[in-house]
PDB file of N, CA and C in Angstrom:
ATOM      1  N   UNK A   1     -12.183  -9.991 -15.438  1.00  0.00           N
ATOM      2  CA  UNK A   1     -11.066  -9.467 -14.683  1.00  0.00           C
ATOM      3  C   UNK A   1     -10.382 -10.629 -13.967  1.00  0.00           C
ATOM      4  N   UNK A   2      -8.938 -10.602 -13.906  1.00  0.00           N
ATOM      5  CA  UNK A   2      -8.394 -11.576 -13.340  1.00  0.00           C
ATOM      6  C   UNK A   2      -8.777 -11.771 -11.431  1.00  0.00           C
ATOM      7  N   UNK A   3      -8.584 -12.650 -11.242  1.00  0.00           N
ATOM      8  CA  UNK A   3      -8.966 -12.584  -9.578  1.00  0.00           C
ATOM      9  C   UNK A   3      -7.463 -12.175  -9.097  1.00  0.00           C
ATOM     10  N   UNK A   4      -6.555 -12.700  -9.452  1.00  0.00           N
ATOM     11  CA  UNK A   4      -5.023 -11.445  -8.735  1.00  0.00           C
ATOM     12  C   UNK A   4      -4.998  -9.944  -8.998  1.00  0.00           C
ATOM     13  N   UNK A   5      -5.799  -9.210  -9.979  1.00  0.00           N
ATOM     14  CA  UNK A   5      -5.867  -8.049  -9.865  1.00  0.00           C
ATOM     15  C   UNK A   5      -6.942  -7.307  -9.524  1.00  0.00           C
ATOM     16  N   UNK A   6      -7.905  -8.353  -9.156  1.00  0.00           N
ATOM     17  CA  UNK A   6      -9.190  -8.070  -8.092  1.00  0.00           C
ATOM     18  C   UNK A   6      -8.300  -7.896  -6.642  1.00  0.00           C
ATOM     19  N   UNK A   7      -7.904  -8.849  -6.291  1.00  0.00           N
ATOM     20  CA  UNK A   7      -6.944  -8.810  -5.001  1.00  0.00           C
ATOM     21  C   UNK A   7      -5.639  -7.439  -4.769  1.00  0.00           C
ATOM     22  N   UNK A   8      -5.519  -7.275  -5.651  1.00  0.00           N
ATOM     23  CA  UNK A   8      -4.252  -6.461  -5.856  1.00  0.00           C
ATOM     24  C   UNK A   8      -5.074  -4.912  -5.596  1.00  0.00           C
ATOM     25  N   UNK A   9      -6.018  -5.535  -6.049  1.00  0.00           N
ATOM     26  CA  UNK A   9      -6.760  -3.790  -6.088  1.00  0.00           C
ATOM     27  C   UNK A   9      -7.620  -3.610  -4.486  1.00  0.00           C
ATOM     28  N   UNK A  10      -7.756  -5.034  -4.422  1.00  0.00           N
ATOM     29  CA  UNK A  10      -8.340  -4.666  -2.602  1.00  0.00           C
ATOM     30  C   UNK A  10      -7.121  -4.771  -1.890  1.00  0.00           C
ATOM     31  N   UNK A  11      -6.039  -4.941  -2.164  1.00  0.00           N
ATOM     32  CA  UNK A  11      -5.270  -4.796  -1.082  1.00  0.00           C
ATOM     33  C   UNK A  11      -4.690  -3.113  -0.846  1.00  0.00           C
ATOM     34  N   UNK A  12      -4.718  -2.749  -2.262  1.00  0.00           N
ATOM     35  CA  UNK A  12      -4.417  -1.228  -2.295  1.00  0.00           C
ATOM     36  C   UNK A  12      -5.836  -0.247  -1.617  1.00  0.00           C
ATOM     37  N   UNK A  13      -6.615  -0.631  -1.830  1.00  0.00           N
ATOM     38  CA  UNK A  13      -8.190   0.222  -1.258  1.00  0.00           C
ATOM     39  C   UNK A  13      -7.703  -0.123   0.557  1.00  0.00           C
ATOM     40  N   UNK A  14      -7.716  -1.240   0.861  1.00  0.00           N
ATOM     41  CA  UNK A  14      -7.683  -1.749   2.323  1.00  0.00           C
ATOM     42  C   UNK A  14      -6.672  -0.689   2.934  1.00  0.00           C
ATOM     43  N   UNK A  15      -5.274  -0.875   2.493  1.00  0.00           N
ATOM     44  CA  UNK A  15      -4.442  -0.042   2.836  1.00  0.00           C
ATOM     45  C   UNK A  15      -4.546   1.293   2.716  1.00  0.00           C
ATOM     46  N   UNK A  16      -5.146   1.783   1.949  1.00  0.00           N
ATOM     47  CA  UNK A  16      -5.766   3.229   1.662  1.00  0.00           C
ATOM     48  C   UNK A  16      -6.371   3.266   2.946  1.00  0.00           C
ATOM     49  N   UNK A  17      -7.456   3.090   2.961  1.00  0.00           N
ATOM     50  CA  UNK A  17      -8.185   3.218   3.760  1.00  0.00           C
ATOM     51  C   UNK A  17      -7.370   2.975   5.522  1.00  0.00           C
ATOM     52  N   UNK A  18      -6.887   2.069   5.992  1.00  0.00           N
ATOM     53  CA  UNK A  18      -6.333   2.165   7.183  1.00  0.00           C
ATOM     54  C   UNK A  18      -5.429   3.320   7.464  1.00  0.00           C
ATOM     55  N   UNK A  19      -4.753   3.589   6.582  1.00  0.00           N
ATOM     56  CA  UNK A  19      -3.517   4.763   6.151  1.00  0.00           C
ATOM     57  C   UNK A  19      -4.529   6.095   6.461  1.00  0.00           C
ATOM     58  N   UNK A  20      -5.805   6.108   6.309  1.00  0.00           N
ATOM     59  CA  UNK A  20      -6.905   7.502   6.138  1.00  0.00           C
ATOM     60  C   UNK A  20      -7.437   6.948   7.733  1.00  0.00           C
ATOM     61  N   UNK A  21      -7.605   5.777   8.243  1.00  0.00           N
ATOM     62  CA  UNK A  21      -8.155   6.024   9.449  1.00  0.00           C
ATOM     63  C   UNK A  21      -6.602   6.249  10.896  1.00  0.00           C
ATOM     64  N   UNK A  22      -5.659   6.065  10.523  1.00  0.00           N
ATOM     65  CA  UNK A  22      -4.697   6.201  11.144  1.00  0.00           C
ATOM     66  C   UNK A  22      -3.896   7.670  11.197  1.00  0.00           C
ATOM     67  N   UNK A  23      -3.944   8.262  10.234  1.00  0.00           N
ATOM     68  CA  UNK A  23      -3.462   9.321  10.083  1.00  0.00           C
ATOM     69  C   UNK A  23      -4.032  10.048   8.928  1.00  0.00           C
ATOM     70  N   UNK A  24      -5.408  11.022   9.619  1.00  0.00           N
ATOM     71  CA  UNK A  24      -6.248  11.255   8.627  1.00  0.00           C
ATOM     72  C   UNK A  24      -5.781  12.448   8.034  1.00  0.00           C
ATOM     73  N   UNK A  25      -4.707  13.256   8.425  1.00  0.00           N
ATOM     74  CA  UNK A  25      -4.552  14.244   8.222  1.00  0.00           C
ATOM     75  C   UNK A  25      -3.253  14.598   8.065  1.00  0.00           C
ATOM     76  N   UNK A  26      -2.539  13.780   7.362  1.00  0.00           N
ATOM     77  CA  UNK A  26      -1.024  13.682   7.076  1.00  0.00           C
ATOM     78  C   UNK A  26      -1.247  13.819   5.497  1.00  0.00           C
ATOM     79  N   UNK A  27      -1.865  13.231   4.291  1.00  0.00           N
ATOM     80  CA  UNK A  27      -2.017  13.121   3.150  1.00  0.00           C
ATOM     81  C   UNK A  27      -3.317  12.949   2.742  1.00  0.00           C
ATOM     82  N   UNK A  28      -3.812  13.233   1.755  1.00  0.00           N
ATOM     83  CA  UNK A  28      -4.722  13.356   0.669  1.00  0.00           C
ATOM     84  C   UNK A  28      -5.259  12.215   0.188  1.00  0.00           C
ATOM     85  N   UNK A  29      -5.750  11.889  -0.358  1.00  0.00           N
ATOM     86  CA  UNK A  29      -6.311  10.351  -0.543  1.00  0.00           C
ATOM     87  C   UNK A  29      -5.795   9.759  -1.616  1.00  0.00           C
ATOM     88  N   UNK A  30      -5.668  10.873  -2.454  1.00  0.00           N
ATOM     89  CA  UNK A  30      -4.895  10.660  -4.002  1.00  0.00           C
ATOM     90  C   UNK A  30      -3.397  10.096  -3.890  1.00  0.00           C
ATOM     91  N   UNK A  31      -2.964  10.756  -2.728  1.00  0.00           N
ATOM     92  CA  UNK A  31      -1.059  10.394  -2.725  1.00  0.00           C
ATOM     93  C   UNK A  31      -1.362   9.019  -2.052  1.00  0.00           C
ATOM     94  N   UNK A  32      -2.194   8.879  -0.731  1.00  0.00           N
ATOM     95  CA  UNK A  32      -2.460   7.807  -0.242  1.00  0.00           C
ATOM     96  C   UNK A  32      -2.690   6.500  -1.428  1.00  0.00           C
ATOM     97  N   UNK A  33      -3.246   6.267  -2.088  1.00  0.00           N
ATOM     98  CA  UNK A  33      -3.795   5.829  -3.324  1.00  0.00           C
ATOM     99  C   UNK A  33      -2.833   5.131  -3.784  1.00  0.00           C
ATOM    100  N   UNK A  34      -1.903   6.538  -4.301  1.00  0.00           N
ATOM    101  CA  UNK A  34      -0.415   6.122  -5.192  1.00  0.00           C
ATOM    102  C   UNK A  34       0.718   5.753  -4.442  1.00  0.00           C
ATOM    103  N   UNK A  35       0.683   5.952  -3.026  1.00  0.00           N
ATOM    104  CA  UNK A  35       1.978   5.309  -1.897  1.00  0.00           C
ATOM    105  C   UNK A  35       1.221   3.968  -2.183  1.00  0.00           C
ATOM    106  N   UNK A  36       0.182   3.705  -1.906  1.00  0.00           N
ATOM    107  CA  UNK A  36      -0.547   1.839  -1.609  1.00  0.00           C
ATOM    108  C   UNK A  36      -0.163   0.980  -2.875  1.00  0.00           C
ATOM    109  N   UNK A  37      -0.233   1.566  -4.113  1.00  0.00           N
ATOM    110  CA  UNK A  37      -0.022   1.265  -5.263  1.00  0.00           C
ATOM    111  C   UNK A  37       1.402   0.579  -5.742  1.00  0.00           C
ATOM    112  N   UNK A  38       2.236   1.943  -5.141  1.00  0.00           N
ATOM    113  CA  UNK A  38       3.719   1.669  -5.260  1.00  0.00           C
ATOM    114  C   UNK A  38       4.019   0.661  -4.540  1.00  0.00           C
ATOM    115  N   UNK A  39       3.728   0.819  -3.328  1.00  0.00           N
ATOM    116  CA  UNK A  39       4.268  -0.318  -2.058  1.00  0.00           C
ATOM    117  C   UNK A  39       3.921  -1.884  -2.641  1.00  0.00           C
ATOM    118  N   UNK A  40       2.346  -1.919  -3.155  1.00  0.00           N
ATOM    119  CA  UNK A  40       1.964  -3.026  -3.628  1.00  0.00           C
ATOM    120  C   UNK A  40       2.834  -3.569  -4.921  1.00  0.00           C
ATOM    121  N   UNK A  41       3.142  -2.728  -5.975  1.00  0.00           N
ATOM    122  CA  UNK A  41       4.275  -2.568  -6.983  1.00  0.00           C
ATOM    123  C   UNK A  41       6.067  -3.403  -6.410  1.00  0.00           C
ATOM    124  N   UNK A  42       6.716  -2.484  -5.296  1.00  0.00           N
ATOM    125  CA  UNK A  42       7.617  -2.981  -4.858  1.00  0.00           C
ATOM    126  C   UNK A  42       7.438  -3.783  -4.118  1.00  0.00           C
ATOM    127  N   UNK A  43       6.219  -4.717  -3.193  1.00  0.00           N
ATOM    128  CA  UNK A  43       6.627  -5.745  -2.375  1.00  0.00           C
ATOM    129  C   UNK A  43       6.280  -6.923  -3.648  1.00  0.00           C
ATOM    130  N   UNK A  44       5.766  -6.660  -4.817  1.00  0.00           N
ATOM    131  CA  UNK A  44       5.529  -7.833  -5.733  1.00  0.00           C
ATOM    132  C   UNK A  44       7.108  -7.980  -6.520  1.00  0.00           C
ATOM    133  N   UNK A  45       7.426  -7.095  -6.512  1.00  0.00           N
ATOM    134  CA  UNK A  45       8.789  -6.876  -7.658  1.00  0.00           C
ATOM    135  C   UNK A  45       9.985  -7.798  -6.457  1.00  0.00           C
ATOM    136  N   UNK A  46       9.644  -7.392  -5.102  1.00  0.00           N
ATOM    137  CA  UNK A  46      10.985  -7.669  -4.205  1.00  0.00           C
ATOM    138  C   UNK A  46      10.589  -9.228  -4.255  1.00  0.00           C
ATOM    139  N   UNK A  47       9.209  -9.657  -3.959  1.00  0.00           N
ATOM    140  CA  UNK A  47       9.110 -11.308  -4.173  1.00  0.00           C
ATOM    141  C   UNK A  47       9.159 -11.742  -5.599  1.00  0.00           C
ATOM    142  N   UNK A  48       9.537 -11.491  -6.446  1.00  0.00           N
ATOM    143  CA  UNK A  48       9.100 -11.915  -7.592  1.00  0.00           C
ATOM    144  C   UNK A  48      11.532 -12.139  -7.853  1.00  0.00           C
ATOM    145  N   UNK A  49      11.699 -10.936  -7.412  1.00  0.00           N
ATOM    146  CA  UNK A  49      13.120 -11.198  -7.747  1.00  0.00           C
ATOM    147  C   UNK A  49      14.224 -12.270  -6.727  1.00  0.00           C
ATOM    148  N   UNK A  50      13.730 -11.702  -5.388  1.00  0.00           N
ATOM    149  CA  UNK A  50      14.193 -12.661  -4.066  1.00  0.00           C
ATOM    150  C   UNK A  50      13.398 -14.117  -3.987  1.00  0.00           C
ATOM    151  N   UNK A  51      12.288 -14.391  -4.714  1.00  0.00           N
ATOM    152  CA  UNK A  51      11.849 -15.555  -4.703  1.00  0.00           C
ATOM    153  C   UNK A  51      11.540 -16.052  -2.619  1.00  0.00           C
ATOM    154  N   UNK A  52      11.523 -14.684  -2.209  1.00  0.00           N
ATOM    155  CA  UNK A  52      10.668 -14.778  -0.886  1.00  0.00           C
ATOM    156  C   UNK A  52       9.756 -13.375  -0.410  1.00  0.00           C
ATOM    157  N   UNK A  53       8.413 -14.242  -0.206  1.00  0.00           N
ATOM    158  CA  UNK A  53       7.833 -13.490  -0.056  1.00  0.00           C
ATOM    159  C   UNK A  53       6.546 -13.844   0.671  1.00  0.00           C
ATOM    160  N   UNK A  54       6.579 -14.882   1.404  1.00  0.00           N
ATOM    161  CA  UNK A  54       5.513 -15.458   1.854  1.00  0.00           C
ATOM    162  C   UNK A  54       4.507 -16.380   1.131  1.00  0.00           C
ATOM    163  N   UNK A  55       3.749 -17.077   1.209  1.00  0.00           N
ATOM    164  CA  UNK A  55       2.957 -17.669   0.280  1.00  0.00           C
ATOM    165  C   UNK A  55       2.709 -17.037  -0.350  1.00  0.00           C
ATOM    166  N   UNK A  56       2.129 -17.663  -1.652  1.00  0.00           N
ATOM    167  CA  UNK A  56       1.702 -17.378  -3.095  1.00  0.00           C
ATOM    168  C   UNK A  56       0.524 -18.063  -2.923  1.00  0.00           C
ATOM    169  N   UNK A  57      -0.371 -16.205  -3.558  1.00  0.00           N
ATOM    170  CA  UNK A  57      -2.005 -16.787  -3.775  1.00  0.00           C
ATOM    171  C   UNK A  57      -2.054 -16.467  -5.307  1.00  0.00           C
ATOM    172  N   UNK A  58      -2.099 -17.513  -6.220  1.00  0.00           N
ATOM    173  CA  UNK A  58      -2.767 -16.841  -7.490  1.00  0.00           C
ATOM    174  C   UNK A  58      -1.099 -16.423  -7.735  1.00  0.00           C
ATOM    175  N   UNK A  59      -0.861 -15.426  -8.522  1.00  0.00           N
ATOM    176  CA  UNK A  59       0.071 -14.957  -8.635  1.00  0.00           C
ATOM    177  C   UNK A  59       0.715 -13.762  -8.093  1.00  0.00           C
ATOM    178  N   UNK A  60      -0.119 -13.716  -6.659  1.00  0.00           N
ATOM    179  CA  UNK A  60       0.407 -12.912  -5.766  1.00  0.00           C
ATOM    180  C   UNK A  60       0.659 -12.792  -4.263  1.00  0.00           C
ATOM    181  N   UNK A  61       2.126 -11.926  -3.892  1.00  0.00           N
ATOM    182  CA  UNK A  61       2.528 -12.628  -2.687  1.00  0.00           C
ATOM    183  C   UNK A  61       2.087 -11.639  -1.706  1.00  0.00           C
ATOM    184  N   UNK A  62       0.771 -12.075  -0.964  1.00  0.00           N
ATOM    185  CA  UNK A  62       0.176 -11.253   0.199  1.00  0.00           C
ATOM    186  C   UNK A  62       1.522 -10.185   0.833  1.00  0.00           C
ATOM    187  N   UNK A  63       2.107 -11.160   1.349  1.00  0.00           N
ATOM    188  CA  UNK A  63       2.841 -10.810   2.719  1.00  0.00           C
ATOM    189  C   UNK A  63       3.520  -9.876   2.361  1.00  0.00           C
ATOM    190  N   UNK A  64       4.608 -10.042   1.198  1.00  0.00           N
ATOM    191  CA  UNK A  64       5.468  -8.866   0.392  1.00  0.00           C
ATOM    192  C   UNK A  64       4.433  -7.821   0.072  1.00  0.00           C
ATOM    193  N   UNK A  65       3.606  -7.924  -0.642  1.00  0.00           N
ATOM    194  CA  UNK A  65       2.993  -6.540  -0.805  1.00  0.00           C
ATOM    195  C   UNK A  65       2.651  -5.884   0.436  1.00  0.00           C
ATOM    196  N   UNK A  66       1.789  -6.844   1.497  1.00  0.00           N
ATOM    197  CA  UNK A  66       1.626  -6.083   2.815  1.00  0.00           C
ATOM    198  C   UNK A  66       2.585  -5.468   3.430  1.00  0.00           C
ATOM    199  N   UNK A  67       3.900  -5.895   2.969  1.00  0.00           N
ATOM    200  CA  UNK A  67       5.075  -5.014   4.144  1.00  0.00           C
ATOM    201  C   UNK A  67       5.070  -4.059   2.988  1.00  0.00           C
ATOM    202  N   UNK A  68       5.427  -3.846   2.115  1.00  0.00           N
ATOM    203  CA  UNK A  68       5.779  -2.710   0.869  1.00  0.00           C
ATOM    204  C   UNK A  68       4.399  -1.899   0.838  1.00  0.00           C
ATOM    205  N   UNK A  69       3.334  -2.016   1.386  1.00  0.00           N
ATOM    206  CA  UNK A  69       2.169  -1.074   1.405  1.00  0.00           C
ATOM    207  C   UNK A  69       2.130  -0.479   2.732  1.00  0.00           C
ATOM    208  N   UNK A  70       2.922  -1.285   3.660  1.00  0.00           N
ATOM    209  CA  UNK A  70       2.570  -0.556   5.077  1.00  0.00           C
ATOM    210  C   UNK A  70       4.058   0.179   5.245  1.00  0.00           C
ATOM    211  N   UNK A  71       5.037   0.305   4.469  1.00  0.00           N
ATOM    212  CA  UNK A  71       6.486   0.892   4.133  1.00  0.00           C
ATOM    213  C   UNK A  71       6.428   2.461   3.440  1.00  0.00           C
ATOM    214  N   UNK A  72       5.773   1.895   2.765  1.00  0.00           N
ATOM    215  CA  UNK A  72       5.168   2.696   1.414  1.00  0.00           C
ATOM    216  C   UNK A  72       4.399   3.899   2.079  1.00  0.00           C
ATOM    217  N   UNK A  73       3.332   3.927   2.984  1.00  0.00           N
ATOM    218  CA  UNK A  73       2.833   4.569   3.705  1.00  0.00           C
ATOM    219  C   UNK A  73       3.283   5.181   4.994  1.00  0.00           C
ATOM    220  N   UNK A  74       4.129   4.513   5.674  1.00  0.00           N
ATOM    221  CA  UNK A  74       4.477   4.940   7.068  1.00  0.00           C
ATOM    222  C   UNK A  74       5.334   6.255   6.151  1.00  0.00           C
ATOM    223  N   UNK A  75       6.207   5.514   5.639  1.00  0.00           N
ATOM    224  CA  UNK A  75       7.589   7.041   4.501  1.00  0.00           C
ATOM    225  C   UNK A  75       7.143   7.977   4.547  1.00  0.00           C
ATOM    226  N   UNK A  76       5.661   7.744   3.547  1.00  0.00           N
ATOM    227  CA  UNK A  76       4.775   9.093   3.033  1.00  0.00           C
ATOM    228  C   UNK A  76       3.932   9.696   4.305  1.00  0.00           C
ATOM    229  N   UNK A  77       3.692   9.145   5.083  1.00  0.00           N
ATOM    230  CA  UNK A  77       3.264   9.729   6.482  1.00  0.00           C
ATOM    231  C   UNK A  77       3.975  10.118   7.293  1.00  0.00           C
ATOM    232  N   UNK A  78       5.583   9.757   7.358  1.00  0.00           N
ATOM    233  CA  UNK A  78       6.421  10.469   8.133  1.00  0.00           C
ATOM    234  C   UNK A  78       6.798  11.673   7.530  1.00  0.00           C
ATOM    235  N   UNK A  79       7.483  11.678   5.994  1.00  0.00           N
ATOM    236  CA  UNK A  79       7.973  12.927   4.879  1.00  0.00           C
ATOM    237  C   UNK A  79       6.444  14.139   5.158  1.00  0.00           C
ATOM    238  N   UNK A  80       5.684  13.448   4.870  1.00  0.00           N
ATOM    239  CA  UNK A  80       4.418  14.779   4.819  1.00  0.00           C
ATOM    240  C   UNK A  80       4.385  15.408   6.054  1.00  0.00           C
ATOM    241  N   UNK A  81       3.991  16.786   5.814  1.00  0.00           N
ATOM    242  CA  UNK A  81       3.771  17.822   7.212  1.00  0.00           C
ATOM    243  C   UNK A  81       2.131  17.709   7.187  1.00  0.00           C
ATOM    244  N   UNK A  82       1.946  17.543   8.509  1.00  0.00           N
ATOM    245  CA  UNK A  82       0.588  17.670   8.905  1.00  0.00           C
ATOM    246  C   UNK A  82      -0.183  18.704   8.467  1.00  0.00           C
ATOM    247  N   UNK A  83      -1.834  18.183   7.852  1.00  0.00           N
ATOM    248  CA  UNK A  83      -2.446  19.535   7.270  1.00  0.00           C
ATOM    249  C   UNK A  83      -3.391  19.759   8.464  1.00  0.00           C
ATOM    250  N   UNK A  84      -3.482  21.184   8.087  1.00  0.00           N
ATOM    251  CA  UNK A  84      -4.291  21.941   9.200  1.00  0.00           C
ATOM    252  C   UNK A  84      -5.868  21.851   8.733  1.00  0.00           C
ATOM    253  N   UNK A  85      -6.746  21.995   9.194  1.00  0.00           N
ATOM    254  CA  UNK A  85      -7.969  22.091   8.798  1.00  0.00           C
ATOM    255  C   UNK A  85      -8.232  23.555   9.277  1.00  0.00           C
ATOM    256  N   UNK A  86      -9.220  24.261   8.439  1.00  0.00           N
ATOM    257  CA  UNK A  86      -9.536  25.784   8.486  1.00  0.00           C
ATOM    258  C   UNK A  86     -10.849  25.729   9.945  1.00  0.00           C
ATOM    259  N   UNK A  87     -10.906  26.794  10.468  1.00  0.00           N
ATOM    260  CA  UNK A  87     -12.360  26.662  11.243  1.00  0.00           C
ATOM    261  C   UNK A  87     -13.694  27.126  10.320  1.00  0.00           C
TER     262      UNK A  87
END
């Protein structure tokens, strides 16, 4: 496995996961998952075309994906209605 898509894939789990301890009850883990994914998707696409994006590790730009995963998530945490839990 490449080590940029070792990275790519912990940066999407990391963000998952903060996104589930921040607002545990806004989305599902699955949409969570696929917002981290996308965000990671568009902050690579926005550095890859703007040629800024913070350092380059490997063939990937931390910083851009970190804003496009924490973008990506706040959206989908603001758009979603809070779920209720049953007693």
């Amino acid at each position: 496995m490449s080590p940029a898509l070792g990275l790519a894939v912990l940066f999407v789990l990391i963000g998952a996961q903060l996104t589930r301890l921040a607002a545990p009850r806004r989305l599902g883990y699955l949409w969570v998952l696929l917002l981290s994914a996308g965000g990671l998707l568009v902050g690579e696409l926005f550095a890859l075309v703007t040629k800024a994006g913070g350092p380059q590790v490997g063939v990937l730009h931390p910083v851009a994906e970190l804003v496009g995963i924490l973008g990506f998530e706040l959206l989908g945490a603001m758009l979603a209605p809070a779920r209720h839990r049953s007693p």
